[in-house]
PDB file of N, CA and C in Angstrom:
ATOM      1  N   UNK A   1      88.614 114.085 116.544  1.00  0.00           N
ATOM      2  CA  UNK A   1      88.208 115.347 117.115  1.00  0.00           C
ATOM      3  C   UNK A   1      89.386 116.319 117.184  1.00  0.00           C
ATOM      4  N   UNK A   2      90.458 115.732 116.873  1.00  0.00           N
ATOM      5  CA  UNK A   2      91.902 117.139 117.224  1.00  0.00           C
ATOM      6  C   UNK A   2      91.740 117.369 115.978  1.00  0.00           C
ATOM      7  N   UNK A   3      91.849 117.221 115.190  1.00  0.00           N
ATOM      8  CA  UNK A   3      91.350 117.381 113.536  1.00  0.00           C
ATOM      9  C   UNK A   3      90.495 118.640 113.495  1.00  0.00           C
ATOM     10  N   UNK A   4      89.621 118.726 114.372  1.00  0.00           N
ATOM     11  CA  UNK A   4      88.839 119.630 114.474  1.00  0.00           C
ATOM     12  C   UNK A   4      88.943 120.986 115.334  1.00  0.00           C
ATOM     13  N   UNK A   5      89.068 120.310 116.446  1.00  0.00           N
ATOM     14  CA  UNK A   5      89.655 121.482 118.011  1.00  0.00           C
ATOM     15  C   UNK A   5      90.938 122.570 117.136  1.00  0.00           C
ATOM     16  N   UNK A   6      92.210 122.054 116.361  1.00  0.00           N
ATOM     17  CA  UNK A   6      92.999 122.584 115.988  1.00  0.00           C
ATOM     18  C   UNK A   6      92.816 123.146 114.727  1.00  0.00           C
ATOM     19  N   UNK A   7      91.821 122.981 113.646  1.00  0.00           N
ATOM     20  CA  UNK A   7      91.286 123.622 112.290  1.00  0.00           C
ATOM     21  C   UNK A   7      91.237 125.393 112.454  1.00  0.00           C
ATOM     22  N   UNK A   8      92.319 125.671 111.775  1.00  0.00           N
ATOM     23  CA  UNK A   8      92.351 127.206 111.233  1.00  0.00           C
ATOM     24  C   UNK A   8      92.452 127.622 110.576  1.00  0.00           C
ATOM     25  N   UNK A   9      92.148 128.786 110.230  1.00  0.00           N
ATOM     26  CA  UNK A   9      92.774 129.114 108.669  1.00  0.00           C
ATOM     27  C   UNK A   9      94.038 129.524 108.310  1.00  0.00           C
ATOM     28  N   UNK A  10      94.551 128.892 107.614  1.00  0.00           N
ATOM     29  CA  UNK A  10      96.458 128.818 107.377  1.00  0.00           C
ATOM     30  C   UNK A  10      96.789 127.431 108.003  1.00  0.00           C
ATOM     31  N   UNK A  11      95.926 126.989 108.494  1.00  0.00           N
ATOM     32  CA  UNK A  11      96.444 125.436 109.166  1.00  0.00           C
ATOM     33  C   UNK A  11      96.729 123.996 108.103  1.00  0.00           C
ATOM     34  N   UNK A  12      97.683 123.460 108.212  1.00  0.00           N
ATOM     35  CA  UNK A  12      98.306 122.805 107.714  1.00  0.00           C
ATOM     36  C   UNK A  12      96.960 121.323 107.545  1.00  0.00           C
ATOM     37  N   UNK A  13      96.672 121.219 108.800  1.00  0.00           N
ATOM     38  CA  UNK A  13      95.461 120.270 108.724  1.00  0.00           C
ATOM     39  C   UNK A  13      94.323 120.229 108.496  1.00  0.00           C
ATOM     40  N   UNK A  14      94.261 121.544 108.578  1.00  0.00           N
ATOM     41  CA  UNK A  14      92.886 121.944 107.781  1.00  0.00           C
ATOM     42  C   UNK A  14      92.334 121.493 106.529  1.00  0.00           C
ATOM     43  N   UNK A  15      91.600 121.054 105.796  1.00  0.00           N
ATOM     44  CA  UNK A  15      91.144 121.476 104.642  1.00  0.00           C
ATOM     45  C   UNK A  15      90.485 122.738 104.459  1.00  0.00           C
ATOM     46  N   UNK A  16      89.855 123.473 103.395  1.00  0.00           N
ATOM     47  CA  UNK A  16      89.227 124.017 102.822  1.00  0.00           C
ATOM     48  C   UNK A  16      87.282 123.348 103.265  1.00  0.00           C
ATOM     49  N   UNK A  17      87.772 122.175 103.027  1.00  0.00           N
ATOM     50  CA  UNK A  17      85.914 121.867 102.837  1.00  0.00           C
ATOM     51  C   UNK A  17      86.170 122.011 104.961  1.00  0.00           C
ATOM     52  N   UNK A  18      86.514 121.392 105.668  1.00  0.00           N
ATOM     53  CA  UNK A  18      86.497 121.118 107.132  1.00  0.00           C
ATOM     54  C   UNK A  18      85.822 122.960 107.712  1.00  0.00           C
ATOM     55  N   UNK A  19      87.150 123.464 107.127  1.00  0.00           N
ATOM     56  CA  UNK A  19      87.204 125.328 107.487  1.00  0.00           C
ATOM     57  C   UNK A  19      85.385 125.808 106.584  1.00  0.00           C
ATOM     58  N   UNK A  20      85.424 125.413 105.763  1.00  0.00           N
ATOM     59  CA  UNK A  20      83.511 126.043 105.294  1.00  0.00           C
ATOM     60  C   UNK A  20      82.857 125.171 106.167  1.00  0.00           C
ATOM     61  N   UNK A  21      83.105 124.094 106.610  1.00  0.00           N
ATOM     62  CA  UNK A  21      81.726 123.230 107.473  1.00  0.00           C
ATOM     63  C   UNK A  21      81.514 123.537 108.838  1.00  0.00           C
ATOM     64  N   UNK A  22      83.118 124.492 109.502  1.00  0.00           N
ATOM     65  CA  UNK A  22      83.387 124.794 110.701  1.00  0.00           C
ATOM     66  C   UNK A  22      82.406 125.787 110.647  1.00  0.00           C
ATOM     67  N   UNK A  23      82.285 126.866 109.872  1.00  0.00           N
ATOM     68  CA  UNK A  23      81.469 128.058 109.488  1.00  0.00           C
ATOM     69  C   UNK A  23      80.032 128.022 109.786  1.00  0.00           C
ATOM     70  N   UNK A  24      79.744 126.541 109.348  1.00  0.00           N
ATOM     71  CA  UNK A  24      78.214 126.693 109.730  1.00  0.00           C
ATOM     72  C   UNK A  24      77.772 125.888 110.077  1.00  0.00           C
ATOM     73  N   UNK A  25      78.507 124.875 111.163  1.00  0.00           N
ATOM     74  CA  UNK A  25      77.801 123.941 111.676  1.00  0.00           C
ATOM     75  C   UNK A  25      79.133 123.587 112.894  1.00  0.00           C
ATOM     76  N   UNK A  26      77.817 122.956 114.085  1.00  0.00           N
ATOM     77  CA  UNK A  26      78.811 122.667 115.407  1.00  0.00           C
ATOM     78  C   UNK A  26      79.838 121.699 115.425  1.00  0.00           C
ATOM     79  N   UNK A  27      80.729 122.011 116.057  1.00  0.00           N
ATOM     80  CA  UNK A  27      82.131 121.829 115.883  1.00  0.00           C
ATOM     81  C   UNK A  27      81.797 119.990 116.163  1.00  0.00           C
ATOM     82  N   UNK A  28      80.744 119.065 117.078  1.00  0.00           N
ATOM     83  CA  UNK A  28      81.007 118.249 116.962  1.00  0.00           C
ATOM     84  C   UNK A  28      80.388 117.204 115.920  1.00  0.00           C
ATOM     85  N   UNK A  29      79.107 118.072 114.938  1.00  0.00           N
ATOM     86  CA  UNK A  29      78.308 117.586 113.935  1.00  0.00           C
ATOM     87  C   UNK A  29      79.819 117.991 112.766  1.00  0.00           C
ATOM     88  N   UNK A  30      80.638 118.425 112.750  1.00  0.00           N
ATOM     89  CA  UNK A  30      81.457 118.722 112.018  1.00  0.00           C
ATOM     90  C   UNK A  30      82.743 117.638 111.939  1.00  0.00           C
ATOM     91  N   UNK A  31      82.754 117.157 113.580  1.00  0.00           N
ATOM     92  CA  UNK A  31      83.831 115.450 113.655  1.00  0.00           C
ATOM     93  C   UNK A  31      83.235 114.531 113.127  1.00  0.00           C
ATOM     94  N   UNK A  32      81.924 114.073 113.534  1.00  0.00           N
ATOM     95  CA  UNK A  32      81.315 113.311 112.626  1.00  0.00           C
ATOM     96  C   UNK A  32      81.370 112.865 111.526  1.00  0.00           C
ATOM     97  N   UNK A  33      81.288 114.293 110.522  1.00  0.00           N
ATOM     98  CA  UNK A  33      81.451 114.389 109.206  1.00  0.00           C
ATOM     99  C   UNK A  33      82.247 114.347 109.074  1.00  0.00           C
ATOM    100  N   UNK A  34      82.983 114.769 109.286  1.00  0.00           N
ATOM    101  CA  UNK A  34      84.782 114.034 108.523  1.00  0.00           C
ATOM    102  C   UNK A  34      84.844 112.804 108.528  1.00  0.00           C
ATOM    103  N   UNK A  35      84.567 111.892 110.328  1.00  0.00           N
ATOM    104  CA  UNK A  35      84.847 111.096 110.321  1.00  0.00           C
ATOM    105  C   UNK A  35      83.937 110.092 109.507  1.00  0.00           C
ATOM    106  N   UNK A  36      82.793 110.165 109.114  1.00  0.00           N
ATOM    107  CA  UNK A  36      82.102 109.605 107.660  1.00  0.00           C
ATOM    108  C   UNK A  36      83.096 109.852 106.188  1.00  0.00           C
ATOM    109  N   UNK A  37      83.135 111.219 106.033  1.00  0.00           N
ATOM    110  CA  UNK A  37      84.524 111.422 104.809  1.00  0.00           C
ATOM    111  C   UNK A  37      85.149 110.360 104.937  1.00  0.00           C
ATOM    112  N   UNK A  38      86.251 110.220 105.764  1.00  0.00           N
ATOM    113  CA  UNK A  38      87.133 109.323 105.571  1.00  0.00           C
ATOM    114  C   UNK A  38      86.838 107.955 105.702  1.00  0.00           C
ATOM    115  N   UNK A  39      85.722 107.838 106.025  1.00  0.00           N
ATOM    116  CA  UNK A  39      85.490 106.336 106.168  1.00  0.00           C
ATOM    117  C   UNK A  39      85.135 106.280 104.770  1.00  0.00           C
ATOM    118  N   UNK A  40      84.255 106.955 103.988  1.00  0.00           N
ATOM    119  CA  UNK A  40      83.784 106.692 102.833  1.00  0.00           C
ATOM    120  C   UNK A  40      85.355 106.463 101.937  1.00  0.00           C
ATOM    121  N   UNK A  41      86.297 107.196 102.137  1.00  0.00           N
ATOM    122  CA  UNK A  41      87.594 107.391 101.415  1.00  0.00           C
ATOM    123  C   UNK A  41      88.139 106.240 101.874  1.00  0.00           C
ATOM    124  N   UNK A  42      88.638 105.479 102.729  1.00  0.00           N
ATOM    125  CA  UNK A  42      88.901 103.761 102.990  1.00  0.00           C
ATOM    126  C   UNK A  42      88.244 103.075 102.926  1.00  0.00           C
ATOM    127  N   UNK A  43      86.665 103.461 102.504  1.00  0.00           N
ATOM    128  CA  UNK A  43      85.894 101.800 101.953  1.00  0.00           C
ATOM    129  C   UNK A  43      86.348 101.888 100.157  1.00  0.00           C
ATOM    130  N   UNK A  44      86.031 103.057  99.499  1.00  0.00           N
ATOM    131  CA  UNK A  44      86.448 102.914  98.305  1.00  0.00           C
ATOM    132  C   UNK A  44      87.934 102.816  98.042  1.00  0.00           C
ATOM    133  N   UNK A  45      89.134 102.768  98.768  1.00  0.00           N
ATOM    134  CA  UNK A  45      90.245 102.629  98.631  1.00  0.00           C
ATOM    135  C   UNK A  45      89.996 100.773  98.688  1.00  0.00           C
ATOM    136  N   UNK A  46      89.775 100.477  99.619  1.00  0.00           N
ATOM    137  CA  UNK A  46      89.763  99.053  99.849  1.00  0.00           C
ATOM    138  C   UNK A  46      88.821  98.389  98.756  1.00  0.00           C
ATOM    139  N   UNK A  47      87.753  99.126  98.472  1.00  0.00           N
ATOM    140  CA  UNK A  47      86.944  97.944  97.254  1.00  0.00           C
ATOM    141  C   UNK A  47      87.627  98.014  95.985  1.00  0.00           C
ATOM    142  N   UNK A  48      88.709  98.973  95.832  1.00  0.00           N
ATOM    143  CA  UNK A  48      89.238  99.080  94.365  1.00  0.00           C
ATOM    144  C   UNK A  48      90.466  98.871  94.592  1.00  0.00           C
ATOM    145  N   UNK A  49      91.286  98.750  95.633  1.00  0.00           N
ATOM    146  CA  UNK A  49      92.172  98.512  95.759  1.00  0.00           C
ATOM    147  C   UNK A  49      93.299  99.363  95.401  1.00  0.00           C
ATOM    148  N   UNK A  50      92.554 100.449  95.177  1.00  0.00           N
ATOM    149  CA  UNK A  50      93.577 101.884  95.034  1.00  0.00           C
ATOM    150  C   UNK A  50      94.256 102.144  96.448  1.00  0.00           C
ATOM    151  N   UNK A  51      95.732 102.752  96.059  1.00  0.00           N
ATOM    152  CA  UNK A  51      96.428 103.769  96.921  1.00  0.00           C
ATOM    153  C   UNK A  51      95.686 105.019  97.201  1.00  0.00           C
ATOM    154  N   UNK A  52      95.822 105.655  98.557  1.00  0.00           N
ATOM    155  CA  UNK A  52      95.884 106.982  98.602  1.00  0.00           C
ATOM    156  C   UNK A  52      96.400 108.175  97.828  1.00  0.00           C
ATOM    157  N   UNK A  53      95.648 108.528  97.493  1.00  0.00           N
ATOM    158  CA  UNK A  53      96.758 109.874  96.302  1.00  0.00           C
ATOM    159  C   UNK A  53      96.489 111.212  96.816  1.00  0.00           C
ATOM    160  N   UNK A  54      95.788 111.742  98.235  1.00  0.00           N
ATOM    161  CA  UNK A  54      96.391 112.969  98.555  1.00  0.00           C
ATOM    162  C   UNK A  54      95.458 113.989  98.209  1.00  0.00           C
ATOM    163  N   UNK A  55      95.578 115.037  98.582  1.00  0.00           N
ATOM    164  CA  UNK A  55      94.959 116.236  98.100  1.00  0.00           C
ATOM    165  C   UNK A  55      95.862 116.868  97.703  1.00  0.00           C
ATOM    166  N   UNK A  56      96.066 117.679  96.265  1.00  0.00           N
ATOM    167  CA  UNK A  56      96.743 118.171  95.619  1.00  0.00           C
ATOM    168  C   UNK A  56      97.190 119.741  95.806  1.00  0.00           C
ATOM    169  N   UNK A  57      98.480 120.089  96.902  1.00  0.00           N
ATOM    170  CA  UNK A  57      98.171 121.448  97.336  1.00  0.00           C
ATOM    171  C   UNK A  57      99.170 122.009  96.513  1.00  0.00           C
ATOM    172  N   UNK A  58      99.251 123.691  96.301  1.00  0.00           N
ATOM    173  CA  UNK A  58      99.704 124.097  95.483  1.00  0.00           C
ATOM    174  C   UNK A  58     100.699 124.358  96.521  1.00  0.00           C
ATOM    175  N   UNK A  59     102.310 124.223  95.932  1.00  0.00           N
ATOM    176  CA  UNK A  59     103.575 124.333  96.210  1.00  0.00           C
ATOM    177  C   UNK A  59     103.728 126.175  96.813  1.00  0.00           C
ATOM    178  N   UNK A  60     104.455 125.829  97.800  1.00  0.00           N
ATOM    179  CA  UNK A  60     105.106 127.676  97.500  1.00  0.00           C
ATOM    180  C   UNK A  60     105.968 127.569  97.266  1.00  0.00           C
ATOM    181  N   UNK A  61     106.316 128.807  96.791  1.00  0.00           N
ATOM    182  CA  UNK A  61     107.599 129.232  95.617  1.00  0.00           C
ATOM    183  C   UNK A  61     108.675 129.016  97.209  1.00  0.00           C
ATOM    184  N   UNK A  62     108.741 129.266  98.381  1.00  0.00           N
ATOM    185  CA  UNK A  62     109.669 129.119  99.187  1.00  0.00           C
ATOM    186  C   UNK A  62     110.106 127.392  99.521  1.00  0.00           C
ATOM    187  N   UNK A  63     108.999 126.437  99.425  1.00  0.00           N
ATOM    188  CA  UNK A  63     109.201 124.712  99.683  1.00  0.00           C
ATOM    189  C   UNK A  63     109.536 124.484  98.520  1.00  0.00           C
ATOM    190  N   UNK A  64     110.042 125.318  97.082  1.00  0.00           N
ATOM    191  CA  UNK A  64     110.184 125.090  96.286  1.00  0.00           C
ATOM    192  C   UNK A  64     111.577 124.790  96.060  1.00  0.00           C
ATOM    193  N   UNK A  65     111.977 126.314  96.568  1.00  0.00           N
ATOM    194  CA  UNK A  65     113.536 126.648  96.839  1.00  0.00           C
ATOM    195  C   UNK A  65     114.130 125.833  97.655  1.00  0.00           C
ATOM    196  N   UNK A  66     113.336 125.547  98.556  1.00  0.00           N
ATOM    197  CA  UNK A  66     114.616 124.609  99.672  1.00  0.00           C
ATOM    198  C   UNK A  66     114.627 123.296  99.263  1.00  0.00           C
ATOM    199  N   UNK A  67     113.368 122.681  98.766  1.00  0.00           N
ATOM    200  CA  UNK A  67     113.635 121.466  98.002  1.00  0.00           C
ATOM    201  C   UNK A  67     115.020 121.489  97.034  1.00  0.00           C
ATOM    202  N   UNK A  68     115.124 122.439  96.732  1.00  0.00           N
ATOM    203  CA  UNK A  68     115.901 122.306  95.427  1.00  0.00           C
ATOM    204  C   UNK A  68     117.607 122.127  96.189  1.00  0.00           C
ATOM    205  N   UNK A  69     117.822 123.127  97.120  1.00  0.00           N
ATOM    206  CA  UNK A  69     118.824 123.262  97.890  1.00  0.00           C
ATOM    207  C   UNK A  69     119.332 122.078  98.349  1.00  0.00           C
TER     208      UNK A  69
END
C-alpha cells in the first residue's frame, strides 16, 4: 500500500501502468492489483527460474554524466 499512498507523477516508484490505474480506479482496488502484478511476476520468475531483469528506464543525460565522473 506505500507503493500506492506515495505514486506521483515524476515519482521514482511509480510506474507508468500504477499512475494510469491511479486515474481510474480506487486507490485500494489499485493495491490489490499490483499486488496480483507482482505476484504473477514471482510465480513466473520461480517456474522458469529466471532472474529479475527490471523495467527498462531511459537514462538522463545528467545520471549519465555523473556516472561517468
Amino acid at each position: 500500500m506505500a507503493v500506492v499512498r506515495f505514486a506521483k507523477p515524476g515519482s521514482k516508484a511509480a510506474s507508468a501502468w500504477l499512475l494510469a490505474l491511479l486515474e481510474r480506479k480506487p486507490r485500494k482496488l489499485a493495491a490489490v492489483a499490483l499486488a496480483n502484478k507482482m505476484a504473477c511476476v514471482v510465480w513466473a520468475m520461480m517456474a522458469t527460474g529466471e532472474a529479475y531483469r527490471g523495467s527498462k528506464r531511459v537514462a538522463t543525460p545528467a545520471a549519465g554524466a555523473a556516472a561517468a565522473a
